[in-house]
N, C-alpha and C. Protein backbone atom coordinates (compact mmCIF):
# COMPACT_ATOMS: atom_id res chain seq x y z
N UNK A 1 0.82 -1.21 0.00
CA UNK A 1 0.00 0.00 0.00
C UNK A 1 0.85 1.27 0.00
N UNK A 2 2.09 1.50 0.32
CA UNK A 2 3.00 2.62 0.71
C UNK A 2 4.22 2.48 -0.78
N UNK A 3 5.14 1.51 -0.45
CA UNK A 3 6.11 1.78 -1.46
C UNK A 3 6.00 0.51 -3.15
N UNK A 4 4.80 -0.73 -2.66
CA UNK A 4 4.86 -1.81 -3.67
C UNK A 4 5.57 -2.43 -3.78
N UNK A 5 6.29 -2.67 -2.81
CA UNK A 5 6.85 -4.50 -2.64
C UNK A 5 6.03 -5.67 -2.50
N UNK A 6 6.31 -6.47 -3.19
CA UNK A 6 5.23 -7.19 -2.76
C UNK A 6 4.93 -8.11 -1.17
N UNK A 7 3.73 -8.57 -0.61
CA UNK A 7 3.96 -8.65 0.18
C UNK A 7 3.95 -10.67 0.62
N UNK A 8 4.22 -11.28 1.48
CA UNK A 8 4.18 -12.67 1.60
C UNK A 8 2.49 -12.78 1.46
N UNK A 9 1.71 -11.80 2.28
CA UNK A 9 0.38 -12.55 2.63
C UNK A 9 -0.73 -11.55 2.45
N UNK A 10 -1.52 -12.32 1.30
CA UNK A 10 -2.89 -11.01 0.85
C UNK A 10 -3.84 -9.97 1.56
N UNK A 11 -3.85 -10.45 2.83
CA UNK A 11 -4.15 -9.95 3.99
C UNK A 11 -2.92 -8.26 4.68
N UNK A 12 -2.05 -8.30 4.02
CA UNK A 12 -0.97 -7.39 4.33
C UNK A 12 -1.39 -6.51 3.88
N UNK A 13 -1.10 -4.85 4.59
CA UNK A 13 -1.10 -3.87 4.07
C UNK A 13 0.10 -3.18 3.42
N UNK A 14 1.20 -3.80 4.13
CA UNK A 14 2.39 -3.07 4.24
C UNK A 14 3.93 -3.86 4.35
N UNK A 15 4.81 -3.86 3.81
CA UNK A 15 5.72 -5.16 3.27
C UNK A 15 6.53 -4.63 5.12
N UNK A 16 7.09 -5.44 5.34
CA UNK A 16 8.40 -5.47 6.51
C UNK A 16 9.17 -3.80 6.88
N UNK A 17 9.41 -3.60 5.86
CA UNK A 17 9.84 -1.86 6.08
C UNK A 17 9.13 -0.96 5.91
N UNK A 18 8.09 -0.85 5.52
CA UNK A 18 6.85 0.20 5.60
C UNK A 18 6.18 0.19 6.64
N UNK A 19 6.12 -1.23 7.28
CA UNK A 19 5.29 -1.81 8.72
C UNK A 19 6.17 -0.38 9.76
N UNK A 20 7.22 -0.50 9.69
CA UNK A 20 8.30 -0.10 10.57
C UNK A 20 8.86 0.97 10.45
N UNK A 21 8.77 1.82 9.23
CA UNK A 21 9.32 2.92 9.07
C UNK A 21 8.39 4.11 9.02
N UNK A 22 8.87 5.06 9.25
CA UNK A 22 8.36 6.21 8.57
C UNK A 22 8.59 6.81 7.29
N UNK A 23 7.63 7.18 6.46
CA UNK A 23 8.53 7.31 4.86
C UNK A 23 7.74 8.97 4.57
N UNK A 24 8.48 9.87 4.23
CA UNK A 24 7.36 11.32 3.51
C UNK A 24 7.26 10.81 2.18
N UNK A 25 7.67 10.51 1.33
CA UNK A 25 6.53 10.39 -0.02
C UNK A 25 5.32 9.39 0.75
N UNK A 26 4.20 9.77 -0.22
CA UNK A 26 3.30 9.09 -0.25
C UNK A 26 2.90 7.71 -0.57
N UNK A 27 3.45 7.66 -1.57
CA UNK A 27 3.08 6.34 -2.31
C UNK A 27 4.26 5.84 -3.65
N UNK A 28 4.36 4.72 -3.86
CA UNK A 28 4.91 4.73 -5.03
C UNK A 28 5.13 2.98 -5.57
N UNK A 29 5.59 2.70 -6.74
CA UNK A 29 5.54 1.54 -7.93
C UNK A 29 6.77 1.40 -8.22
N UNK A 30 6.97 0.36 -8.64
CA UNK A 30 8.10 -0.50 -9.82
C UNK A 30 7.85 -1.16 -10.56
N UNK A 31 8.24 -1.29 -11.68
CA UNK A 31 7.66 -1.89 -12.70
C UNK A 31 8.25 -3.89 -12.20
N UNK A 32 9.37 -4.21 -11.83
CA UNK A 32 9.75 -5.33 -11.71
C UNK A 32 10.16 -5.41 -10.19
N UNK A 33 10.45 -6.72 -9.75
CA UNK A 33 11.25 -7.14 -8.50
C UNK A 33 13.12 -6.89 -8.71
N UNK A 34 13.82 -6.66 -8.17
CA UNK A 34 15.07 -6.37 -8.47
C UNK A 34 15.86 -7.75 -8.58
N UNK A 35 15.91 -8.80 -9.48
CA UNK A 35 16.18 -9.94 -9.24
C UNK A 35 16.51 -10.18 -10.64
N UNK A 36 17.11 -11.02 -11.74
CA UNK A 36 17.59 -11.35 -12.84
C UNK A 36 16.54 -11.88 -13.86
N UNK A 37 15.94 -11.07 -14.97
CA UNK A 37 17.63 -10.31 -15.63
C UNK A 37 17.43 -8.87 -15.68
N UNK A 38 16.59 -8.66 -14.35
CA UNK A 38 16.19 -6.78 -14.41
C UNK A 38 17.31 -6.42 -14.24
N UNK A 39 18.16 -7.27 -13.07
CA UNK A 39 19.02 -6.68 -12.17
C UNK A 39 20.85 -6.22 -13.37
N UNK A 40 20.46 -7.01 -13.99
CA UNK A 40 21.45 -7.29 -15.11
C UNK A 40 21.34 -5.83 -15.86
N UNK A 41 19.88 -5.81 -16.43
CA UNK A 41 19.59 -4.60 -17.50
C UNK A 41 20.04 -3.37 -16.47
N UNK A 42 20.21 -3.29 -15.38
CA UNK A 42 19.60 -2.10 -14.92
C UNK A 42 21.19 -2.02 -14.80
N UNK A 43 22.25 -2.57 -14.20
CA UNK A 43 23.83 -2.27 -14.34
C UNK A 43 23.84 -2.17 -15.85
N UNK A 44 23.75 -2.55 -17.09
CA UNK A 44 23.96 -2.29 -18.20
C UNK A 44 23.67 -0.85 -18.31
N UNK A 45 22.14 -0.58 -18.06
CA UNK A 45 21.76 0.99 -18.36
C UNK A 45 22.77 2.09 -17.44
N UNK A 46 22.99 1.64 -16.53
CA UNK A 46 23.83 3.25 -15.43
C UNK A 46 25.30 3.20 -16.00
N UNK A 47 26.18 1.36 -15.91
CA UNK A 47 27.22 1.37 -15.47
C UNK A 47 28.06 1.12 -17.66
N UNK A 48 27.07 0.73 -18.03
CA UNK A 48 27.74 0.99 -19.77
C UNK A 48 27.43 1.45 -20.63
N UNK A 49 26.28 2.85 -20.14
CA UNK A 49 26.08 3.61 -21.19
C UNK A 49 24.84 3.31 -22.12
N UNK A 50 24.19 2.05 -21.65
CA UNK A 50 22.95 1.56 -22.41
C UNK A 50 21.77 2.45 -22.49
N UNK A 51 22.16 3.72 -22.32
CA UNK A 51 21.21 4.66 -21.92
C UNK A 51 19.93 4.14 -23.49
N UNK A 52 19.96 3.46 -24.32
CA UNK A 52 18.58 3.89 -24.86
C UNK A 52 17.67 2.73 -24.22
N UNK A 53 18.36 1.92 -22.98
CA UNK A 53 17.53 1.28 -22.45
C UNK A 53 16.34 2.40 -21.63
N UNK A 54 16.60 3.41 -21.48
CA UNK A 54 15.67 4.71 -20.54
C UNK A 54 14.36 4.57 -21.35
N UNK A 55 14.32 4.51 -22.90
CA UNK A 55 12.85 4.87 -23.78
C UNK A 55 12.35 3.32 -23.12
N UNK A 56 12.69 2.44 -23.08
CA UNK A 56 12.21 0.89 -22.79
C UNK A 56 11.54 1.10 -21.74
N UNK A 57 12.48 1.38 -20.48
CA UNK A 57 11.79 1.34 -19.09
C UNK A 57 10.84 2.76 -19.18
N UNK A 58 10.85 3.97 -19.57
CA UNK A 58 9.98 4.79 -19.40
C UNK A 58 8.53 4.59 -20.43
N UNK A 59 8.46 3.66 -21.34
CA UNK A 59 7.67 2.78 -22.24
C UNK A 59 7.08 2.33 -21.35
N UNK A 60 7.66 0.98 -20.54
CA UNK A 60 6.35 0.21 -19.83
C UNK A 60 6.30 0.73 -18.15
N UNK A 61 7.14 1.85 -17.81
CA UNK A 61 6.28 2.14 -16.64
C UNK A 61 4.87 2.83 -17.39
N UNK A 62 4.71 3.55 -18.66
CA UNK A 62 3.66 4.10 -19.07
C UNK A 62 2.41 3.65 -19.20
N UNK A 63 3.01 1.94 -20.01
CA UNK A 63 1.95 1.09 -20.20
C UNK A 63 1.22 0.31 -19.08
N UNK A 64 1.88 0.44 -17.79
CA UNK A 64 1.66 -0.20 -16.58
C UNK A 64 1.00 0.80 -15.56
N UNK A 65 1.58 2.12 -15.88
CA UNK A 65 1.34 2.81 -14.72
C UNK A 65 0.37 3.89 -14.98
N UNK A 66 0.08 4.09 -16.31
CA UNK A 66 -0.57 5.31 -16.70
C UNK A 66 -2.02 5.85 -15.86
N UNK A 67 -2.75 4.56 -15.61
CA UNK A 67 -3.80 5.28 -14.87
C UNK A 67 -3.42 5.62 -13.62
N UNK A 68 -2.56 5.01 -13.51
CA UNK A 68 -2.23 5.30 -11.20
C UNK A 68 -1.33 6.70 -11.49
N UNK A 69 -0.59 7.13 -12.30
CA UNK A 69 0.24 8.49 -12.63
C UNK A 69 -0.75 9.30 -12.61
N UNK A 70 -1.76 9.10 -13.62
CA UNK A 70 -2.88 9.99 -13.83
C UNK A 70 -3.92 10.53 -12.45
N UNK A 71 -4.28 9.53 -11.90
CA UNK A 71 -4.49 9.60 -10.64
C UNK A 71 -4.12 10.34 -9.45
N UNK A 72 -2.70 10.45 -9.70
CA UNK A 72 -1.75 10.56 -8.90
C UNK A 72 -1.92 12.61 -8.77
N UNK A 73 -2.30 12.94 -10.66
CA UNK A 73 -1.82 14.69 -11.11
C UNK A 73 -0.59 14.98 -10.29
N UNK A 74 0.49 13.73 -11.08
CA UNK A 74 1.86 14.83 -11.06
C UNK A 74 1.82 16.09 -12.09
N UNK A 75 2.39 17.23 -11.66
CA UNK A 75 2.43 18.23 -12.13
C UNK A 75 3.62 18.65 -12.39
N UNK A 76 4.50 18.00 -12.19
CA UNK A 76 5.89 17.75 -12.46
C UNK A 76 6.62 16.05 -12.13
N UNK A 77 7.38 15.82 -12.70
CA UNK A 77 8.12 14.72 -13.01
C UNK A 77 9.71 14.91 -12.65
N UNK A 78 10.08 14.60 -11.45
CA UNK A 78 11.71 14.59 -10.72
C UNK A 78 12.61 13.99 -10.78
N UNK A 79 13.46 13.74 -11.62
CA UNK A 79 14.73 12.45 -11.20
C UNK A 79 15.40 12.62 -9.90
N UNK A 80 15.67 11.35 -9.86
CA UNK A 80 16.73 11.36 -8.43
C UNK A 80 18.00 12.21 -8.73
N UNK A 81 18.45 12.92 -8.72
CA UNK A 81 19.59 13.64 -8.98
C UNK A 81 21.13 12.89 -8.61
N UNK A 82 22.07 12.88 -9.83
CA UNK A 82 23.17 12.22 -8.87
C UNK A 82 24.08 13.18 -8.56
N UNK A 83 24.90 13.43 -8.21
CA UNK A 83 26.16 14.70 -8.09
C UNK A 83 27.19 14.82 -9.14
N UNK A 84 27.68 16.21 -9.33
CA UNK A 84 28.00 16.42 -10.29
C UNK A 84 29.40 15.63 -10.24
N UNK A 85 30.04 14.93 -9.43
CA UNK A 85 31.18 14.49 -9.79
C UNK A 85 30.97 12.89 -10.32
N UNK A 86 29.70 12.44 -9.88
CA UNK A 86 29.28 10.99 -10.29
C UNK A 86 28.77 10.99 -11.64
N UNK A 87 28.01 12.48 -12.02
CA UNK A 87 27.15 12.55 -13.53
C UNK A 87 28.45 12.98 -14.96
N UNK A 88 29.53 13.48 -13.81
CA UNK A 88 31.00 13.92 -15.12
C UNK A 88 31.39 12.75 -14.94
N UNK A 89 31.61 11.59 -14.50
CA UNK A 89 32.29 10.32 -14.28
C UNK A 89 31.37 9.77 -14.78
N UNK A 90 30.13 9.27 -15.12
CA UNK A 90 28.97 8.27 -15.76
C UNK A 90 28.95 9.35 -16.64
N UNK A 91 28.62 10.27 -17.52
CA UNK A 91 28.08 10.99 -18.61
C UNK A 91 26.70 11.48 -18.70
N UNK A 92 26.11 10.63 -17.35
CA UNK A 92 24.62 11.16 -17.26
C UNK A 92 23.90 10.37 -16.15
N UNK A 93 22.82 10.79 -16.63
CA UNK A 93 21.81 10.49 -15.12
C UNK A 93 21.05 9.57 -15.39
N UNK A 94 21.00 8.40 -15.10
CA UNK A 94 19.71 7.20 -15.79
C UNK A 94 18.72 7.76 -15.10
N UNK A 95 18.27 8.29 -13.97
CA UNK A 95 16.98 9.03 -14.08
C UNK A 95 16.29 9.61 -14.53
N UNK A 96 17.40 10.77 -15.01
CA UNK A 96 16.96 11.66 -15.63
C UNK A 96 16.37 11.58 -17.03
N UNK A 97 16.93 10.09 -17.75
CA UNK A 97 16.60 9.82 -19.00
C UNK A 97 15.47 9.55 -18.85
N UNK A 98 14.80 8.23 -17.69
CA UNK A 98 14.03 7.84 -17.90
C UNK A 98 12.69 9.04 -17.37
N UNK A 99 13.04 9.74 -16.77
CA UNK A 99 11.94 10.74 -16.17
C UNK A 99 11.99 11.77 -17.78
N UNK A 100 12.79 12.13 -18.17
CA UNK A 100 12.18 12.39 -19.42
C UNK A 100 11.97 11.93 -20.48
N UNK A 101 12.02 10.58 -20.84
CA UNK A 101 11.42 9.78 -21.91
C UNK A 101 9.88 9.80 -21.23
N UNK A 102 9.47 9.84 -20.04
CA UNK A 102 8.61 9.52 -19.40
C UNK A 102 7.64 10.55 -19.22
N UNK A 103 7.87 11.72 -19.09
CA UNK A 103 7.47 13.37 -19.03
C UNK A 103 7.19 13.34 -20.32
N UNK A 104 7.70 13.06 -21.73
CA UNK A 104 7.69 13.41 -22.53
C UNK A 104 6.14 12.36 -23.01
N UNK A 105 6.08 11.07 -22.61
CA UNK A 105 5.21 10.01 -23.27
C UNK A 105 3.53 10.80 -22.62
N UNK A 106 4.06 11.36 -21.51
CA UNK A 106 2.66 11.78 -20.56
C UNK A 106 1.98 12.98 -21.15
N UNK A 107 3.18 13.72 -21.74
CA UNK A 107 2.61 15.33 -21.46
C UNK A 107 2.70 15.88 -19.87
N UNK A 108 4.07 15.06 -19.13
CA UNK A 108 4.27 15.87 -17.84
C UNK A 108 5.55 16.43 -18.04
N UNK A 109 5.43 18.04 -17.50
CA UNK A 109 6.98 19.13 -17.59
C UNK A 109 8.00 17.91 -16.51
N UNK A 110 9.18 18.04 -16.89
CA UNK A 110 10.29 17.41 -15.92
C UNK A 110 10.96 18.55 -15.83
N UNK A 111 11.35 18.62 -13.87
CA UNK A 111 11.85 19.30 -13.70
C UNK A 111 13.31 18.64 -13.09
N UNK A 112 13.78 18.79 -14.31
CA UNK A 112 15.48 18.29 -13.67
C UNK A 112 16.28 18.73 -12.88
N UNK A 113 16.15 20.12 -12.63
CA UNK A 113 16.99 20.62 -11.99
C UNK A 113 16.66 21.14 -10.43
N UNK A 114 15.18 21.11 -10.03
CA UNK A 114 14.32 21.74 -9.20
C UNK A 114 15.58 20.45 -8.13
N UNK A 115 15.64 19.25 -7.74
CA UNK A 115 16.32 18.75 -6.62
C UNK A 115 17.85 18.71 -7.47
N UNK A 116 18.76 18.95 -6.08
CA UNK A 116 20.26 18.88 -6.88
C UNK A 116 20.80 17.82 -5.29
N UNK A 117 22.01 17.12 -5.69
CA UNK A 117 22.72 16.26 -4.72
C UNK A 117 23.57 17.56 -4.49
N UNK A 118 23.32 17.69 -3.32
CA UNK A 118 24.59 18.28 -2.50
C UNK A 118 25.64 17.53 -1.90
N UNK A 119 25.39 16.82 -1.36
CA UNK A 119 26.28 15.52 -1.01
C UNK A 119 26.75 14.58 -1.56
N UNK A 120 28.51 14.33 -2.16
CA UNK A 120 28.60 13.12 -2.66
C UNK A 120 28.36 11.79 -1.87
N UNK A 121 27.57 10.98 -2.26
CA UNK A 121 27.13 10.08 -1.28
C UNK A 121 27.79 8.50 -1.58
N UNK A 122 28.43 8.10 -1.36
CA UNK A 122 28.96 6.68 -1.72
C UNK A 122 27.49 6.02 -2.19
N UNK A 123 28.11 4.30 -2.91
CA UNK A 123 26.88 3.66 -3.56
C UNK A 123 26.25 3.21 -2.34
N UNK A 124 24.92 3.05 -2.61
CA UNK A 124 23.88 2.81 -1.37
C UNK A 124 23.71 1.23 -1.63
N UNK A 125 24.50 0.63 -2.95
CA UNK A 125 24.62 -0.73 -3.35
C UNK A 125 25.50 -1.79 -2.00
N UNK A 126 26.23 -0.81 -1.99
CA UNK A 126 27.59 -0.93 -0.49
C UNK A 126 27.43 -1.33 0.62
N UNK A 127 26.05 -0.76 1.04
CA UNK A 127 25.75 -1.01 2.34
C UNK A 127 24.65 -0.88 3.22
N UNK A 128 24.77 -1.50 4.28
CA UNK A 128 23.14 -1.43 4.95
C UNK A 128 22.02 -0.49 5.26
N UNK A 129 21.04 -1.18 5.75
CA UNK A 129 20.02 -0.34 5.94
C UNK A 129 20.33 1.01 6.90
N UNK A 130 20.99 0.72 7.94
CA UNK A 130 21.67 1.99 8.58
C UNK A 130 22.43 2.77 8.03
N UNK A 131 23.41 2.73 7.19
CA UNK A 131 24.29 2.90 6.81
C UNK A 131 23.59 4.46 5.05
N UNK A 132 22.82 3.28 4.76
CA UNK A 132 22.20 4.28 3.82
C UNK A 132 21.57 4.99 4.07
N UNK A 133 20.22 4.96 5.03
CA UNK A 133 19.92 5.82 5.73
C UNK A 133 21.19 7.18 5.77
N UNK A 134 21.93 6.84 7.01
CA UNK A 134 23.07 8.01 6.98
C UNK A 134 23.70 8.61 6.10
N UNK A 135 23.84 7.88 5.08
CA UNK A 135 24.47 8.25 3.77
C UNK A 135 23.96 9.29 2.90
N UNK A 136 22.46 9.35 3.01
CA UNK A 136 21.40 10.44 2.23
C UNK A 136 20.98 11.21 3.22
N UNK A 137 21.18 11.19 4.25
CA UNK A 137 20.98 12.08 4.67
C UNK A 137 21.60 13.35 4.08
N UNK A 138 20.60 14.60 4.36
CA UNK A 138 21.24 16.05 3.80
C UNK A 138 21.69 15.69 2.64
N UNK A 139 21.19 15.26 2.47
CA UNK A 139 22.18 14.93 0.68
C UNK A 139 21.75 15.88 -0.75
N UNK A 140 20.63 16.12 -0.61
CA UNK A 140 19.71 16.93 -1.37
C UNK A 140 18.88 18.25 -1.15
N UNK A 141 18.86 19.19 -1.99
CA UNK A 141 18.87 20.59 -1.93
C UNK A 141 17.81 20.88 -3.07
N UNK A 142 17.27 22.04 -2.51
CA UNK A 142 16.48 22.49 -3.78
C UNK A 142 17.27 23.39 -4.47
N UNK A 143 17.22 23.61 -5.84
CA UNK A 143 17.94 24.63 -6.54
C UNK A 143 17.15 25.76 -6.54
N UNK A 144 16.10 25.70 -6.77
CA UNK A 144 14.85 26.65 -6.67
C UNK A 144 13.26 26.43 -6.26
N UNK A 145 12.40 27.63 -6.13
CA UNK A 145 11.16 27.23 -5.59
C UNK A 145 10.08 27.06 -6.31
N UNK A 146 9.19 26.12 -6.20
CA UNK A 146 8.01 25.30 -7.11
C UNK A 146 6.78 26.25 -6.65
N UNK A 147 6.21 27.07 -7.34
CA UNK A 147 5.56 27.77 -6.34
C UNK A 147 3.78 27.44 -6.73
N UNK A 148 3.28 26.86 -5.73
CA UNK A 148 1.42 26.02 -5.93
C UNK A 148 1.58 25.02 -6.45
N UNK A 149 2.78 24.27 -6.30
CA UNK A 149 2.59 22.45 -6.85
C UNK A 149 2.45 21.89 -5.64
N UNK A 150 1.38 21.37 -5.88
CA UNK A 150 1.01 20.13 -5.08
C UNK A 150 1.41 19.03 -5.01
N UNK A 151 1.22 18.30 -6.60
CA UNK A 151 1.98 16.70 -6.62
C UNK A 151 3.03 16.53 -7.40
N UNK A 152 4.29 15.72 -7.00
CA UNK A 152 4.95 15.08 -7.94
C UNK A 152 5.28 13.85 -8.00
N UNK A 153 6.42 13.38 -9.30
CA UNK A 153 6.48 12.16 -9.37
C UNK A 153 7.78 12.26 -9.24
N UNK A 154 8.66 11.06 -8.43
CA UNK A 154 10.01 11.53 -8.61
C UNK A 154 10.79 9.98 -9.10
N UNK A 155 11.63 9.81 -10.24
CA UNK A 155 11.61 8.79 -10.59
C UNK A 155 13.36 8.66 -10.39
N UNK A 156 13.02 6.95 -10.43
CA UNK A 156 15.06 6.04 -9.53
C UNK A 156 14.73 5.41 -10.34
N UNK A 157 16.18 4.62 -10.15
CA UNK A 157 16.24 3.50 -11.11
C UNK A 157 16.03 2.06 -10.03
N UNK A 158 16.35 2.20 -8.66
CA UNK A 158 16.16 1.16 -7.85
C UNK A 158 15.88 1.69 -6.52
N UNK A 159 14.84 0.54 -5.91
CA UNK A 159 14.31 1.35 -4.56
C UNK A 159 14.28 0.01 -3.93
N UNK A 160 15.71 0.03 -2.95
CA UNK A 160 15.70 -0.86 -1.78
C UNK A 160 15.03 -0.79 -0.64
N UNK A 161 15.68 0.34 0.11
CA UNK A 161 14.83 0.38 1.97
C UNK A 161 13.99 1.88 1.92
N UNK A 162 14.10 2.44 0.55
CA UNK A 162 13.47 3.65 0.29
C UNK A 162 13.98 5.39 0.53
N UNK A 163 15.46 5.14 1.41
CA UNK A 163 16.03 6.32 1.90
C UNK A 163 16.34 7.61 0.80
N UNK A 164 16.61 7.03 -0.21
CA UNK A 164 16.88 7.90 -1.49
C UNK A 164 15.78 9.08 -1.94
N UNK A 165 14.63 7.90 -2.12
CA UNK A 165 13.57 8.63 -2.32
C UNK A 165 13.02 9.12 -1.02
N UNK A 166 13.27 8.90 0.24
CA UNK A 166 12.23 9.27 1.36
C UNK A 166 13.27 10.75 1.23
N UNK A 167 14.50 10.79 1.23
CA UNK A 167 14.93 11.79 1.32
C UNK A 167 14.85 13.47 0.27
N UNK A 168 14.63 12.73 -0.86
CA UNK A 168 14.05 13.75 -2.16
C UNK A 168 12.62 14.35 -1.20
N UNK A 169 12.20 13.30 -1.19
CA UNK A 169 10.34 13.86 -0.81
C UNK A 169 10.58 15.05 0.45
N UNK A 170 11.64 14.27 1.45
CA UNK A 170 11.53 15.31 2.24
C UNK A 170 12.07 16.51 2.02
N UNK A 171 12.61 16.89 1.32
CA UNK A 171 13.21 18.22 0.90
C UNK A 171 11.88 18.94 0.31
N UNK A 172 11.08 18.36 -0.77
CA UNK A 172 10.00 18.67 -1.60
C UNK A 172 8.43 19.17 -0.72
N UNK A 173 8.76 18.19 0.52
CA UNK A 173 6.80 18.65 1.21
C UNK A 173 7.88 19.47 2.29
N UNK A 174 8.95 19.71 2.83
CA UNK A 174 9.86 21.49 2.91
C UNK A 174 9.11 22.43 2.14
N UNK A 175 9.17 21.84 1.45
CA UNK A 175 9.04 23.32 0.52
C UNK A 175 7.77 23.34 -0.14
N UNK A 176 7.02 22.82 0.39
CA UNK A 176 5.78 22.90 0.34
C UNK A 176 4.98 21.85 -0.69
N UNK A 177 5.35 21.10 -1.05
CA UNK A 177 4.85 20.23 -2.37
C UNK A 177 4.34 19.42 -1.05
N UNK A 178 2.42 18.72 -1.68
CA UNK A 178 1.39 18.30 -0.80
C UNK A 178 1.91 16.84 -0.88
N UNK A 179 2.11 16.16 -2.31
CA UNK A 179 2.01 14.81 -2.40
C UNK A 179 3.16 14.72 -3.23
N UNK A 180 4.12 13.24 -2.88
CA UNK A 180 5.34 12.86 -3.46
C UNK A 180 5.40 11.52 -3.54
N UNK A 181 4.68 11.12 -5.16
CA UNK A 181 4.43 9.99 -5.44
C UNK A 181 6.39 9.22 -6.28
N UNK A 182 6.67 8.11 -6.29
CA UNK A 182 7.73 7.68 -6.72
C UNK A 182 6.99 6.45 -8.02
N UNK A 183 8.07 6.38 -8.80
CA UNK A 183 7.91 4.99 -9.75
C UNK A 183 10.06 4.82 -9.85
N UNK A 184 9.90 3.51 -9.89
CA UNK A 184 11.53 3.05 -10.01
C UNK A 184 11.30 2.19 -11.29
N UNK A 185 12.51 1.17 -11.79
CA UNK A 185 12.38 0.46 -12.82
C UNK A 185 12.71 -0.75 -12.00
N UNK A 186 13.31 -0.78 -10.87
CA UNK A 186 12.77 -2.23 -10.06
C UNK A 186 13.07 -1.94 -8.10
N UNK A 187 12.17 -2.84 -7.56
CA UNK A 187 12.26 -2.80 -6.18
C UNK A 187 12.77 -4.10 -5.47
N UNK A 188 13.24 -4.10 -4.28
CA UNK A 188 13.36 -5.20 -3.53
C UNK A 188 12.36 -5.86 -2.95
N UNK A 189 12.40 -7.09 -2.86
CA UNK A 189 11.24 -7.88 -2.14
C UNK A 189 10.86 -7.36 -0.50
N UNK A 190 10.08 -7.26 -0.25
CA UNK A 190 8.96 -6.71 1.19
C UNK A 190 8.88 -7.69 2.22
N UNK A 191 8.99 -8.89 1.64
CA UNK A 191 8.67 -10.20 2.83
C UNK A 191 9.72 -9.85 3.65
């Protein structure tokens, strides 16, 4: 019901870390489980440049997600931002591709630049649930102010214990944005 992991038992509202955490976005989707051969595509797309895998995944979150987006009236469309010393070392942002292949399929503005990483943050691939937590912390900044947006969408490429995105959102309902819906291109299992 909170982030879409799935859960062991139909009766569940809420997978193991949603039970237990506190999260500020609202709600959010993945198109897959993070497990093979997503897990495969998704190092191809960041770590070799497969960037025209972004039109693919921003394709079927569309075809999957379109009525719950719609639902949702994002009024803007967010990538996770990476820092500028990780985006001159990779050449770009797999978010950012896919949030605008994705902005673009909707007819939603992307605002790329509205969250920026202030913090270089080591990979959150690295290490634990504590650990990442701490790691995003403060990590993210607004560049400028959204002024009467209510909802957005803010799109990752992977959503483990959720800190990445809990931390975008919280910068965003700061600054006044009501609702901070997420979509990734895959999540970890909830059981």
């Amino acid at each position: 019901m909170r982030c879409g992991k799935p859960v062991r038992h139909e009766e569940q509202e809420y997978c193991r870390d949603c039970a237990h955490t506190y999260h500020y976005y609202d709600r959010g989707a993945a198109l897959w489980l993070h497990k093979e051969p997503v897990s495969t595509s998704i190092y191809q797309f960041k770590y070799h440049n497969q960037r025209r895998f972004g039109l693919y995944y921003a394709k079927e979150m569309a075809q999957h997600y379109q009525n719950l987006i719609r639902s949702w009236s994002p009024e803007a469309v967010i990538p996770v931002p990476l820092h500028i010393h990780r985006r001159r070392k990779r050449g770009y942002n797999q978010s950012l591709i896919v949030a605008e292949q994705l902005g673009r399929i909707l007819g939603i503005p992307v605002a790329d630049e509205l969250v920026v990483r202030v913090k270089n943050t080591s990979p959150q691939k690295q290490l634990n649930h504590r650990e990442r937590e701490k790691n995003v912390q403060e990590a993210f900044a607004l560049n400028y102010r959204l002024k009467g947006v209510k909802s957005v969408l803010v799109i990752d490429d992977i959503y483990t214990t959720g800190n990445t995105v809990d931390e975008v959102a919280k910068v965003l309902k700061r600054a006044g944005v009501e609702k901070v819906y997420f979509l990734t291109i895959s999540i970890g299992q909830g059981y």
